[in-house]
C-alpha atoms as a PDB file:
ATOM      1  CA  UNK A   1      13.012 -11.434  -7.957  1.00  0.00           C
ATOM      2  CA  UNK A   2      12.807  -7.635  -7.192  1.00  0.00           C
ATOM      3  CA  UNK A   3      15.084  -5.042  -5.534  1.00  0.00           C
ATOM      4  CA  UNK A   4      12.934  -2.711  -2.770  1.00  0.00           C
ATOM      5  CA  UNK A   5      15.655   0.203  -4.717  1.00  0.00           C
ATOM      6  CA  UNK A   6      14.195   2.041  -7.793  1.00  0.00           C
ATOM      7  CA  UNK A   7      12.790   4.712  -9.357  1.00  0.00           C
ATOM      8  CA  UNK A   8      10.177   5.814 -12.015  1.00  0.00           C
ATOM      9  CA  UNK A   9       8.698   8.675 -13.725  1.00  0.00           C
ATOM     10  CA  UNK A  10       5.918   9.568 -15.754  1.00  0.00           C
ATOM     11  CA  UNK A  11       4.321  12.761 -17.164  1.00  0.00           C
ATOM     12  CA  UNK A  12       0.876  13.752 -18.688  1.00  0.00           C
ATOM     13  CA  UNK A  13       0.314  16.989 -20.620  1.00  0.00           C
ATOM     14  CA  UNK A  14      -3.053  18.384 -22.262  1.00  0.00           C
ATOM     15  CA  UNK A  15      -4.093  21.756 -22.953  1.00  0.00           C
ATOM     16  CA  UNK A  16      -5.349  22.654 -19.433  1.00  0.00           C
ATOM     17  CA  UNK A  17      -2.693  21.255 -17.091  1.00  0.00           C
ATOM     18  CA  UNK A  18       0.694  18.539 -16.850  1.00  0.00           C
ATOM     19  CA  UNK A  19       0.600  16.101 -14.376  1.00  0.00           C
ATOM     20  CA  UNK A  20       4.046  14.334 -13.456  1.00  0.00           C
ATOM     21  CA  UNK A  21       4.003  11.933 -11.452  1.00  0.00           C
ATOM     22  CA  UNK A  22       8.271  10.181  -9.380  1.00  0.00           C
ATOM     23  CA  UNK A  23       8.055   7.102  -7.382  1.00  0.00           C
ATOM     24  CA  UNK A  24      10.371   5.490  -5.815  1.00  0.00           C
ATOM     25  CA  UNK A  25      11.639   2.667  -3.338  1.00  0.00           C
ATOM     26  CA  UNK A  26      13.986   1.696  -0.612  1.00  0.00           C
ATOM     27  CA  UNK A  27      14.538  -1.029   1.841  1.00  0.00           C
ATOM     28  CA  UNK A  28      11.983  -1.484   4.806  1.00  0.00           C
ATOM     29  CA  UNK A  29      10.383  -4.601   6.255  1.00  0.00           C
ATOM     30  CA  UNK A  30       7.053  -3.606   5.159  1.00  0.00           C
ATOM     31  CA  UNK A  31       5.033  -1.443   2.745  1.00  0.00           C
ATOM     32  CA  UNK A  32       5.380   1.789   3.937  1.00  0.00           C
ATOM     33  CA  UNK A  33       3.695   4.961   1.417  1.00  0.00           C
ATOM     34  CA  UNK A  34       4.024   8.613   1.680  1.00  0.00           C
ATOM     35  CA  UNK A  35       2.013  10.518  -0.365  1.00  0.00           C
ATOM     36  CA  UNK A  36       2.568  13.915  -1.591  1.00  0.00           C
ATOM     37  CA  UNK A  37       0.409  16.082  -3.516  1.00  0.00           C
ATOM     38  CA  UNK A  38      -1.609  19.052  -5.035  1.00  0.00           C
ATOM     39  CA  UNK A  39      -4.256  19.202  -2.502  1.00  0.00           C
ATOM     40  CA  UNK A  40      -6.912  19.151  -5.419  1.00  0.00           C
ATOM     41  CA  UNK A  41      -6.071  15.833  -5.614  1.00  0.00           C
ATOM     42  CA  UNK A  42      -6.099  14.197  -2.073  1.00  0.00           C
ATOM     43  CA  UNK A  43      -9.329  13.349  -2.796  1.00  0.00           C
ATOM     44  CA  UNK A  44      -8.326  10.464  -4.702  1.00  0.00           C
ATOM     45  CA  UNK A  45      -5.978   9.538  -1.625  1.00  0.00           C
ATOM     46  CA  UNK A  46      -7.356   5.960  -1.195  1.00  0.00           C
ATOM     47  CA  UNK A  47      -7.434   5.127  -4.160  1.00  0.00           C
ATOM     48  CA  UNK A  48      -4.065   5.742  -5.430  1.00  0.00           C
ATOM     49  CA  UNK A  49      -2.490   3.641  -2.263  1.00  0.00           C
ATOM     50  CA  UNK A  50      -4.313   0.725  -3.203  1.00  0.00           C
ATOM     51  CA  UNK A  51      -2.427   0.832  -6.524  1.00  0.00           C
ATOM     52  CA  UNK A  52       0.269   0.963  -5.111  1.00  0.00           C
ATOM     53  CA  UNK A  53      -0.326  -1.911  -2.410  1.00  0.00           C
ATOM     54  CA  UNK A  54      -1.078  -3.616  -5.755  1.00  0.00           C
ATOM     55  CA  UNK A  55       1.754  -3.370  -7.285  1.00  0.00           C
ATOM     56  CA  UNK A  56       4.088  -3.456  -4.737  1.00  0.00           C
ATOM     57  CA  UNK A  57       4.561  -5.820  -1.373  1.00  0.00           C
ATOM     58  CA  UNK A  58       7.461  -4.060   0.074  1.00  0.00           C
ATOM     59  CA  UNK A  59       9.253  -0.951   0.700  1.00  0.00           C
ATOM     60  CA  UNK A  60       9.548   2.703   1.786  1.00  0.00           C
ATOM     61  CA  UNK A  61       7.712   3.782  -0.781  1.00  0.00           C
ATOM     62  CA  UNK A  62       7.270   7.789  -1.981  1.00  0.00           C
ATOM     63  CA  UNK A  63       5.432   9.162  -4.598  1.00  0.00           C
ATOM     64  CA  UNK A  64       4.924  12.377  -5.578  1.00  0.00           C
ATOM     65  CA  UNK A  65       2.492  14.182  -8.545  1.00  0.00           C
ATOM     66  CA  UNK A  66       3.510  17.558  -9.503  1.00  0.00           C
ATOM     67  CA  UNK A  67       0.632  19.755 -11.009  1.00  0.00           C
ATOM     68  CA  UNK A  68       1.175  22.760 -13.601  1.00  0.00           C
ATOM     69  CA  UNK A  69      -1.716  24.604 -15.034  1.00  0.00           C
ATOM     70  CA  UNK A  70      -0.092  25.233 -18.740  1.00  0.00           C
ATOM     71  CA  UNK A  71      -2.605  28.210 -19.806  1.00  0.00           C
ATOM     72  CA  UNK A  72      -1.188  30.681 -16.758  1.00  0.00           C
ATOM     73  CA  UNK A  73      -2.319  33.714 -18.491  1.00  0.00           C
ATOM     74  CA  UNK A  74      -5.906  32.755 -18.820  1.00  0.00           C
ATOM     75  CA  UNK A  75      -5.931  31.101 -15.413  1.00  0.00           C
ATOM     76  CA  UNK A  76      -4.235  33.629 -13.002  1.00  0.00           C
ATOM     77  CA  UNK A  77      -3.430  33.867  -9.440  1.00  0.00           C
ATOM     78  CA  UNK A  78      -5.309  34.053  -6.161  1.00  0.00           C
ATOM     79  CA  UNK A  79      -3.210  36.108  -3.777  1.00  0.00           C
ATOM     80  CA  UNK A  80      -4.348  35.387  -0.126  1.00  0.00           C
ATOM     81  CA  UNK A  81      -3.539  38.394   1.824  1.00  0.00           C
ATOM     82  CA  UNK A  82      -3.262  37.060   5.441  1.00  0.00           C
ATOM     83  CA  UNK A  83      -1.364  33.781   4.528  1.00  0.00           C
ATOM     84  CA  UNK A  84       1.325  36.719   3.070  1.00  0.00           C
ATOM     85  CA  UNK A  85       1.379  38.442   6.198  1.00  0.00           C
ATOM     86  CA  UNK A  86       1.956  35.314   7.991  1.00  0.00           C
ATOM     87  CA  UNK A  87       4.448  34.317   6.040  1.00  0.00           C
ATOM     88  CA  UNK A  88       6.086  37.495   6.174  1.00  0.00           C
ATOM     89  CA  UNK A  89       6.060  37.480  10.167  1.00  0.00           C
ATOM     90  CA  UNK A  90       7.722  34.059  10.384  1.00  0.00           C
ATOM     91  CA  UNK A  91      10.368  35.106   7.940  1.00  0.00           C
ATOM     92  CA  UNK A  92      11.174  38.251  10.489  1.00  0.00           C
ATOM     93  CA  UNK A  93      10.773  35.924  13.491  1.00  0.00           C
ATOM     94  CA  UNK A  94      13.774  33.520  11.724  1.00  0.00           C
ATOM     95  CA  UNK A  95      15.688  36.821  11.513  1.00  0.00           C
ATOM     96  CA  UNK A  96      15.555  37.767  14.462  1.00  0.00           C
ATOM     97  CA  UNK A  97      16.209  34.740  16.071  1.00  0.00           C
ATOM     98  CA  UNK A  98      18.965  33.338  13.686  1.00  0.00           C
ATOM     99  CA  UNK A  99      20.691  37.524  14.052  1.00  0.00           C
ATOM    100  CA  UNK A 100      20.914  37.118  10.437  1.00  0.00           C
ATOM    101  CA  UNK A 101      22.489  40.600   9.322  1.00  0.00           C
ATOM    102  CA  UNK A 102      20.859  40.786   5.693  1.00  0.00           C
ATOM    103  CA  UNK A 103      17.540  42.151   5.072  1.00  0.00           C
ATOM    104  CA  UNK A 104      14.505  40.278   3.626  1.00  0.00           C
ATOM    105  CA  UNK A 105      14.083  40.712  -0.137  1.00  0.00           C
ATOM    106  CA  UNK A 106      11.211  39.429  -2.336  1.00  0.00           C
ATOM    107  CA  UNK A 107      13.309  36.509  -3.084  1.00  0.00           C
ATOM    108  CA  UNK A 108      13.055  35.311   0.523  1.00  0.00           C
ATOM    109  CA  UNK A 109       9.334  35.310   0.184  1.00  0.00           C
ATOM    110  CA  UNK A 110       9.165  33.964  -3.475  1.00  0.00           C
ATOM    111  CA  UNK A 111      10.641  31.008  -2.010  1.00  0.00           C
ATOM    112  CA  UNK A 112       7.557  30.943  -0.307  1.00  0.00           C
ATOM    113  CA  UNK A 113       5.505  31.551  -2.709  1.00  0.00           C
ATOM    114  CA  UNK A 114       3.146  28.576  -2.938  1.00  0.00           C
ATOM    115  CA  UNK A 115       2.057  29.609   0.980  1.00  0.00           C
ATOM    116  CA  UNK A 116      -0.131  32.785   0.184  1.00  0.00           C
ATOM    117  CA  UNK A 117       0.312  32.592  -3.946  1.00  0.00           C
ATOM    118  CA  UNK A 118      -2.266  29.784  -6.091  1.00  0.00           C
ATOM    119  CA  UNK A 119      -3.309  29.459  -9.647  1.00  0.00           C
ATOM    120  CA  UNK A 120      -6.742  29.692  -9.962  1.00  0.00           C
ATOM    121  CA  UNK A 121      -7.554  25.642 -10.721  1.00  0.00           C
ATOM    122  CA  UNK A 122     -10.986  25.908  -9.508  1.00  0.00           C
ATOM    123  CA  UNK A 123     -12.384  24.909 -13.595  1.00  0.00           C
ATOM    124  CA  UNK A 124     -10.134  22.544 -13.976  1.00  0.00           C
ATOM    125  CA  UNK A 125     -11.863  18.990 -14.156  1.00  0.00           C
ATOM    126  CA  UNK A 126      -8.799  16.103 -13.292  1.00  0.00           C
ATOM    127  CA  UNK A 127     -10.418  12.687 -14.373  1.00  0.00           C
ATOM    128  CA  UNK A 128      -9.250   9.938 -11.990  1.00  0.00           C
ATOM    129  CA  UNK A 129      -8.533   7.936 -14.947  1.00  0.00           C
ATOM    130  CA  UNK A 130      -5.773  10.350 -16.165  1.00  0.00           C
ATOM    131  CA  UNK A 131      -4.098  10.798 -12.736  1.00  0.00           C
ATOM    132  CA  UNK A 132      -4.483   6.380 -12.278  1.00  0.00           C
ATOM    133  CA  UNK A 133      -2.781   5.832 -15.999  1.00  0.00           C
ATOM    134  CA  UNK A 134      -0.312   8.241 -14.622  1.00  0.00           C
ATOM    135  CA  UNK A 135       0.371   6.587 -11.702  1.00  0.00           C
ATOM    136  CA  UNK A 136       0.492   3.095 -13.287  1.00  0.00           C
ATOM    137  CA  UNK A 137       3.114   4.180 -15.771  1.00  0.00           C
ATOM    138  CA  UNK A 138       5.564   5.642 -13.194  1.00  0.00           C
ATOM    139  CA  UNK A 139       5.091   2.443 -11.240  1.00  0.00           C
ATOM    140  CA  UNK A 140       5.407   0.247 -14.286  1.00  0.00           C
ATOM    141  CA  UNK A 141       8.941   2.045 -15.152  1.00  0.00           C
ATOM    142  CA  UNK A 142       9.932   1.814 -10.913  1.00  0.00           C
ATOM    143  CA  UNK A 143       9.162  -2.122 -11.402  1.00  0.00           C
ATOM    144  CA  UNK A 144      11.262  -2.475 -14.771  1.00  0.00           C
ATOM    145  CA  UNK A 145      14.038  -1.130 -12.505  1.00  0.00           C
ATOM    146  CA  UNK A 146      13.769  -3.545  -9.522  1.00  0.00           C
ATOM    147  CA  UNK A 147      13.150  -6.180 -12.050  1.00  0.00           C
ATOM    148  CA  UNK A 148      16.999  -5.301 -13.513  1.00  0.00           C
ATOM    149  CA  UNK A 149      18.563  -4.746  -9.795  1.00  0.00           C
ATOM    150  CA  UNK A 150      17.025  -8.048  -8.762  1.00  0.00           C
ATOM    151  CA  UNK A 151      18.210 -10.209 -11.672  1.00  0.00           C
ATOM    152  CA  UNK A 152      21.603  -8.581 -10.514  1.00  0.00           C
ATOM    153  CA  UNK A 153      21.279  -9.665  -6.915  1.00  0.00           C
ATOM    154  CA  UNK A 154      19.896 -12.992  -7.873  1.00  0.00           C
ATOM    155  CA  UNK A 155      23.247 -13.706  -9.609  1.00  0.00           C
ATOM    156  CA  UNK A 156      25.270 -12.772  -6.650  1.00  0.00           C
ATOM    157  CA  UNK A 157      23.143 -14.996  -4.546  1.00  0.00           C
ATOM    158  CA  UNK A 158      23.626 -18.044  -6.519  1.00  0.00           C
ATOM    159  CA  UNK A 159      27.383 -17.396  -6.855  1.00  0.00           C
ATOM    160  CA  UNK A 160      27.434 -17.474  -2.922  1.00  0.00           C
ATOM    161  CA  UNK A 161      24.750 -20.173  -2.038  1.00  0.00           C
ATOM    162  CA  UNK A 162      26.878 -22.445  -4.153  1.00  0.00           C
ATOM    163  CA  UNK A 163      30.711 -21.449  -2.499  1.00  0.00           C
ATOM    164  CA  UNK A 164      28.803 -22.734   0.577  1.00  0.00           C
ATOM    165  CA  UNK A 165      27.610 -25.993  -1.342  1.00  0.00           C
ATOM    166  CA  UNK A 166      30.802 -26.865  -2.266  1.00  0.00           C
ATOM    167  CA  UNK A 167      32.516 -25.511   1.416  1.00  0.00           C
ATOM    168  CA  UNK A 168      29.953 -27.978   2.871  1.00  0.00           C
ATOM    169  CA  UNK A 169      30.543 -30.926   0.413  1.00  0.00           C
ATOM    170  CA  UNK A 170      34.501 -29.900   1.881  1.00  0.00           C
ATOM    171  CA  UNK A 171      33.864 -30.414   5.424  1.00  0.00           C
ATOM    172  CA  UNK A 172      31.765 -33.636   4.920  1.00  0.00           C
ATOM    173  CA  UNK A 173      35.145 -34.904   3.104  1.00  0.00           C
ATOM    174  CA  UNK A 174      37.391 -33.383   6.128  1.00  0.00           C
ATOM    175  CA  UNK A 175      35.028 -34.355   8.709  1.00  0.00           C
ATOM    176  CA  UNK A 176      35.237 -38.037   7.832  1.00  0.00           C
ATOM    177  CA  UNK A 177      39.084 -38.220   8.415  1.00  0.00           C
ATOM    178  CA  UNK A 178      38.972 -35.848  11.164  1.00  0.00           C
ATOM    179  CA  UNK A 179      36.755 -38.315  13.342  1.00  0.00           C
ATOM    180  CA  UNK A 180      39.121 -40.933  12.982  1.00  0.00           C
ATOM    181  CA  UNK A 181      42.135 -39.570  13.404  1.00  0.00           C
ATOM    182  CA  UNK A 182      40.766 -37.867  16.706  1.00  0.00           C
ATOM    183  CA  UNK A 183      40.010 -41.438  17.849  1.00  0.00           C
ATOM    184  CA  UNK A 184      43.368 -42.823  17.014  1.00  0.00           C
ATOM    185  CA  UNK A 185      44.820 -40.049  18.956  1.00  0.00           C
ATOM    186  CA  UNK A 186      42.207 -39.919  22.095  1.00  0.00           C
ATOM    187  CA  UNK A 187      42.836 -43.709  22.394  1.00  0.00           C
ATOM    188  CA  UNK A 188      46.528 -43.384  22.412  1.00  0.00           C
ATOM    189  CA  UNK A 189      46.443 -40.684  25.437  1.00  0.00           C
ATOM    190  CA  UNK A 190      43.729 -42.367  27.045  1.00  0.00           C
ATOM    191  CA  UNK A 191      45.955 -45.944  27.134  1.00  0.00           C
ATOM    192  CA  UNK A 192      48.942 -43.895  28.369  1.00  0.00           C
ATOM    193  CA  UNK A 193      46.877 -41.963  30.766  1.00  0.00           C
ATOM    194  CA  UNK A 194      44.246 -44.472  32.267  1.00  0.00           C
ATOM    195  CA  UNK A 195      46.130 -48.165  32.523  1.00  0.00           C
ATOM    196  CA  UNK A 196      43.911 -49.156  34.442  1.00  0.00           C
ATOM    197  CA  UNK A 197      41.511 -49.150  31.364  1.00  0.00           C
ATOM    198  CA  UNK A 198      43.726 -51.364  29.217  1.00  0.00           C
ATOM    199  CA  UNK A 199      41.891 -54.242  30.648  1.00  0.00           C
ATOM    200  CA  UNK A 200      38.817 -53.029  30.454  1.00  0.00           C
ATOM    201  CA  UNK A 201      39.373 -52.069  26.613  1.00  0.00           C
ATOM    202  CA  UNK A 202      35.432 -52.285  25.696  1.00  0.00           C
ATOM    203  CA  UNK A 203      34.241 -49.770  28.059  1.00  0.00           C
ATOM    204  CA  UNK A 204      37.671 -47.824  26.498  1.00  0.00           C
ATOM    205  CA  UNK A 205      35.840 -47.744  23.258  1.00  0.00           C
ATOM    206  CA  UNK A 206      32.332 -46.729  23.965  1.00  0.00           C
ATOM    207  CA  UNK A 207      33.517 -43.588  26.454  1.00  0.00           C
ATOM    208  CA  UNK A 208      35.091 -42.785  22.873  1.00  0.00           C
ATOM    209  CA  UNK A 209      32.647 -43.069  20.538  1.00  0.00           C
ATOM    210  CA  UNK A 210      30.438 -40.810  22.992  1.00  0.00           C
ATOM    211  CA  UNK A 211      33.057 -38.917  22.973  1.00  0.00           C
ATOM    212  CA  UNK A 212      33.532 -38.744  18.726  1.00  0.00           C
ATOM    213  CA  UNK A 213      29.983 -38.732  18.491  1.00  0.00           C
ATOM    214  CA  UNK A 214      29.599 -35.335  20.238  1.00  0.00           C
ATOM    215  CA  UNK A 215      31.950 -33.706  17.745  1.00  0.00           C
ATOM    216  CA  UNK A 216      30.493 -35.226  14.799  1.00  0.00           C
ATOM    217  CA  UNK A 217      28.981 -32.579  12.446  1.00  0.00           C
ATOM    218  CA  UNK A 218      27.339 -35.133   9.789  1.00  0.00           C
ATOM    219  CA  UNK A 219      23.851 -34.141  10.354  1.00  0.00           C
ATOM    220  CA  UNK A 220      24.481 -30.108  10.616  1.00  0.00           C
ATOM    221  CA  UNK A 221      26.009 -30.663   7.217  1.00  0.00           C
ATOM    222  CA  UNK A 222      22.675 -32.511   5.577  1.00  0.00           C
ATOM    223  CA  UNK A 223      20.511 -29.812   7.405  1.00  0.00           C
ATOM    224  CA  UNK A 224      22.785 -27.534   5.518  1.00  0.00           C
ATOM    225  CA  UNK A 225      22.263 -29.263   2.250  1.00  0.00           C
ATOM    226  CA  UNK A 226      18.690 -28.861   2.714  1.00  0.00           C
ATOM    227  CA  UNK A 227      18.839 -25.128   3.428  1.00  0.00           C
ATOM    228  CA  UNK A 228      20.809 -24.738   0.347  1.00  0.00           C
ATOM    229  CA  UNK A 229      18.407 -26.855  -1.533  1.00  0.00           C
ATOM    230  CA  UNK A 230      15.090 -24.700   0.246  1.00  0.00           C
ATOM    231  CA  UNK A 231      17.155 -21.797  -0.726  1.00  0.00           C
ATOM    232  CA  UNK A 232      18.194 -22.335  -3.951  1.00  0.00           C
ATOM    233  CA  UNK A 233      14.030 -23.223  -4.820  1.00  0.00           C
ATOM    234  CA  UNK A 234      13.098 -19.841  -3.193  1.00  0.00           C
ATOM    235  CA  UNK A 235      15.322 -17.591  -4.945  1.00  0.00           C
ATOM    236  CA  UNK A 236      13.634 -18.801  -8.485  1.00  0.00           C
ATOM    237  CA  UNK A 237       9.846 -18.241  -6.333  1.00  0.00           C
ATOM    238  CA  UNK A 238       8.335 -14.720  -7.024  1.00  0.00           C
ATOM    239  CA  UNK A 239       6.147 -13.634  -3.498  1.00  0.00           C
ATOM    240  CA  UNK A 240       7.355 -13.139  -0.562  1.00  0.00           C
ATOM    241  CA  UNK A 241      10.938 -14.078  -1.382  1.00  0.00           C
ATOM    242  CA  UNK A 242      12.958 -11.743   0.890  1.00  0.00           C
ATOM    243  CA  UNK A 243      11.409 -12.258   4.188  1.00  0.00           C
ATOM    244  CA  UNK A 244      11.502 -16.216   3.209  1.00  0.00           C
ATOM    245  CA  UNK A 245      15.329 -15.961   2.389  1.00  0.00           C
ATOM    246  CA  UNK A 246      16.144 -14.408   5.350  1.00  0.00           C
ATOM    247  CA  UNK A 247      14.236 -16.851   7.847  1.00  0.00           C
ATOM    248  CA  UNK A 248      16.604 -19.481   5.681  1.00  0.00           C
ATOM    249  CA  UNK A 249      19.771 -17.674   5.746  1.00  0.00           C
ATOM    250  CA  UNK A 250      19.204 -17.409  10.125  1.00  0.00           C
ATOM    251  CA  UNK A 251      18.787 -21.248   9.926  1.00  0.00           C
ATOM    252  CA  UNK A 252      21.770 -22.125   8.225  1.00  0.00           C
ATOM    253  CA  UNK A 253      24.000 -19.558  10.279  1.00  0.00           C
ATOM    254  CA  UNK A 254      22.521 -21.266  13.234  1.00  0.00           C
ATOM    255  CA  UNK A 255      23.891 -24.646  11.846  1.00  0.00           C
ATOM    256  CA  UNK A 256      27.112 -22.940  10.291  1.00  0.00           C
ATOM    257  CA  UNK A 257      27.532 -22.361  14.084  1.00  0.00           C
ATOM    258  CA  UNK A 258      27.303 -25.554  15.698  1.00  0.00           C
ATOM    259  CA  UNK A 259      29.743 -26.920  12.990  1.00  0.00           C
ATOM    260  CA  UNK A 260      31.670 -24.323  14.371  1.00  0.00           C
ATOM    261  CA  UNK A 261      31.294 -25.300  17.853  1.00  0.00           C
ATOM    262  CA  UNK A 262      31.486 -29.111  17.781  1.00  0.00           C
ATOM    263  CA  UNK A 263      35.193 -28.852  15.188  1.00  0.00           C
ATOM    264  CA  UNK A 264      37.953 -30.858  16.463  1.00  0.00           C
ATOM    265  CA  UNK A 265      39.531 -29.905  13.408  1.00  0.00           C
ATOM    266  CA  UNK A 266      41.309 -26.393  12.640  1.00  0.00           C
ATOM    267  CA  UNK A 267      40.534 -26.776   8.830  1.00  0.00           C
ATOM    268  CA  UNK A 268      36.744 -27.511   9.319  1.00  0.00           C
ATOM    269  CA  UNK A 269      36.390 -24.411  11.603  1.00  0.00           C
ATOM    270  CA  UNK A 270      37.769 -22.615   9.013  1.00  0.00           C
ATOM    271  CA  UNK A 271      35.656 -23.845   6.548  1.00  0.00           C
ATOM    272  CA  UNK A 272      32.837 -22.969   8.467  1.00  0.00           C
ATOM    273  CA  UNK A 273      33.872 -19.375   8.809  1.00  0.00           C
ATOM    274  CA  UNK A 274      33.414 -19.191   4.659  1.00  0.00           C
ATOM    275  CA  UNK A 275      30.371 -20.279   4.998  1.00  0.00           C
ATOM    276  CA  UNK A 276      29.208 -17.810   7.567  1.00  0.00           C
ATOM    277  CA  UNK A 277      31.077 -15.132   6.102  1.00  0.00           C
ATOM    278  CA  UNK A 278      29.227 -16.082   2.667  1.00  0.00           C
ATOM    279  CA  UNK A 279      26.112 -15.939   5.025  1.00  0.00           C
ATOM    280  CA  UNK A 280      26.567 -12.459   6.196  1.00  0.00           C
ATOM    281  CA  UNK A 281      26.870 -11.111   2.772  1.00  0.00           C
ATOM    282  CA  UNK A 282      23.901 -12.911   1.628  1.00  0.00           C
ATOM    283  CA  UNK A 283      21.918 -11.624   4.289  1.00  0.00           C
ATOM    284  CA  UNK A 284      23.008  -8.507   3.684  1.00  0.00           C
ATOM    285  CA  UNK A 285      21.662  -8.330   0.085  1.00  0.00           C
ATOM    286  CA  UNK A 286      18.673  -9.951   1.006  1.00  0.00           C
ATOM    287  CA  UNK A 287      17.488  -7.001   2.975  1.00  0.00           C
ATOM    288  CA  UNK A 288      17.095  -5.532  -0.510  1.00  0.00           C
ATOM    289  CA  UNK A 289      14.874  -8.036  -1.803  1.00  0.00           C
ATOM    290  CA  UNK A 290      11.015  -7.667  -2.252  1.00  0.00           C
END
């Protein structure tokens, strides 16, 4: 099991240039990538995405590759002129429009540096090879870190999954008496009510077993059992396991609810508020899940 959460790094140096490459994660339904890069290396776009669709199913995913030319004396600067005086203008336009009182200084435009100021990178040969190892090794230290928040969530999921076992294995024990004893009492009120039914004590009896029969919650508690038991197999499965949790956890709310619904006893409705108040906390750690 893997947390969508995480983050890994990696870094390549030679003589020419460093490469360092951050990924990292968060929850979203499906694979979602953002790319961002030195434009000399957009051309390997496409490729790097399908490592990462390889790697990884789901997820807001970002990734970013930092590139530093590490001889800056013999490679020098290309100074572009009109990109300056652009960038120049739009720093007096924000000025003038914000009435900002101070005047520009050459650390307002250094911040800007990277629009009209490049190192010279144009003999600089980046092998895809370097730049995929790179990008494998962030993503291999981002997975060892989903692999530890998942083990972590996989515990708390098991130590929830089975407070509802047990709360179910509970009501099957309360519902049993409570079915009885709402006979008993129905037929008591009924035979003080209706005495015209005293002689007609058969038809009595079936109006109440229809009657006991609509609140019984046997079979929401074996479809229950089974959930916990399709649950229980999924959380040890390694594809698709979030999205497949989640369809389980809606089921057994939905049954969690009818128990709720068809009660004739205070204590079971109670019980079955555990259960979807287990629920809710289990869904909302699945949403983390790969």
């Amino acid at each position: 099991m893997k947390s969508m959460t995480g983050f890994g790094r990696d870094t390549f140096s030679n003589d020419d240039f460093t490469l360092e490459t951050e990924i990292k994660s968060l929850n979203s339904r499906f694979l979602d990538i953002s790319l961002k890069m030195p434009r000399e290396l957009y051309t390997y776009e496409f490729p790097i995405r399908e490592i990462i669709k390889n790697n990884i199913k789901r997820g807001k995913v970002s990734l970013t590759i930092t590139l530093t030319l590490n001889n800056l004396a013999d490679s020098g600067f290309i100074f572009n002129q009109d990109d300056f005086e652009n960038t120049l203008q739009i720093l007096k336009k924000i000025k003038e429009l914000g009435q900002f009182e101070n005047d520009l200084n050459i650390s307002n435009l250094l911040t800007l540096k990277d629009n009209f100021l490049n190192q010279k990178r144009e003999d600089i040969e980046f092998e895809y090879s370097i730049i995929e190892t790179n990008i494998k090794k962030a993503i291999e230290n981002l997975t060892e870190m989903r692999l530890a928040e998942g083990k972590e969530l996989e515990n708390d999921l098991n130590s929830r999954i089975n407070i509802i076992a047990k709360t179910v294995e509970e009501i099957e024990n309360l519902a049993e008496h409570a079915t009885k004893d709402y006979f008993e009492k129905f037929k008591t009120r009924a035979d003080k009510l209706l005495e015209n039914l005293i002689d007609n004590e058969d038809r009595l009896i079936q109006e109440l077993a229809i009657l006991t029969e609509k609140h019984d919650v046997t079979e929401e508690c074996v479809r229950l059992k089974s959930h916990i038991k399709l649950f229980n197999e999924t959380v040890k499965s390694s594809e698709d396991t979030g999205r497949k949790l989640n369809f389980i956890c809606q089921e057994m709310n939905r049954e969690a609810n009818t128990i709720n619904s068809k009660s004739i006893s205070t204590e079971i409705s109670h019980k079955g508020l555990v259960i979807k108040e287990e629920l809710e906390k289990i869904r909302e750690q699945v949403q983390n899940i790969e």
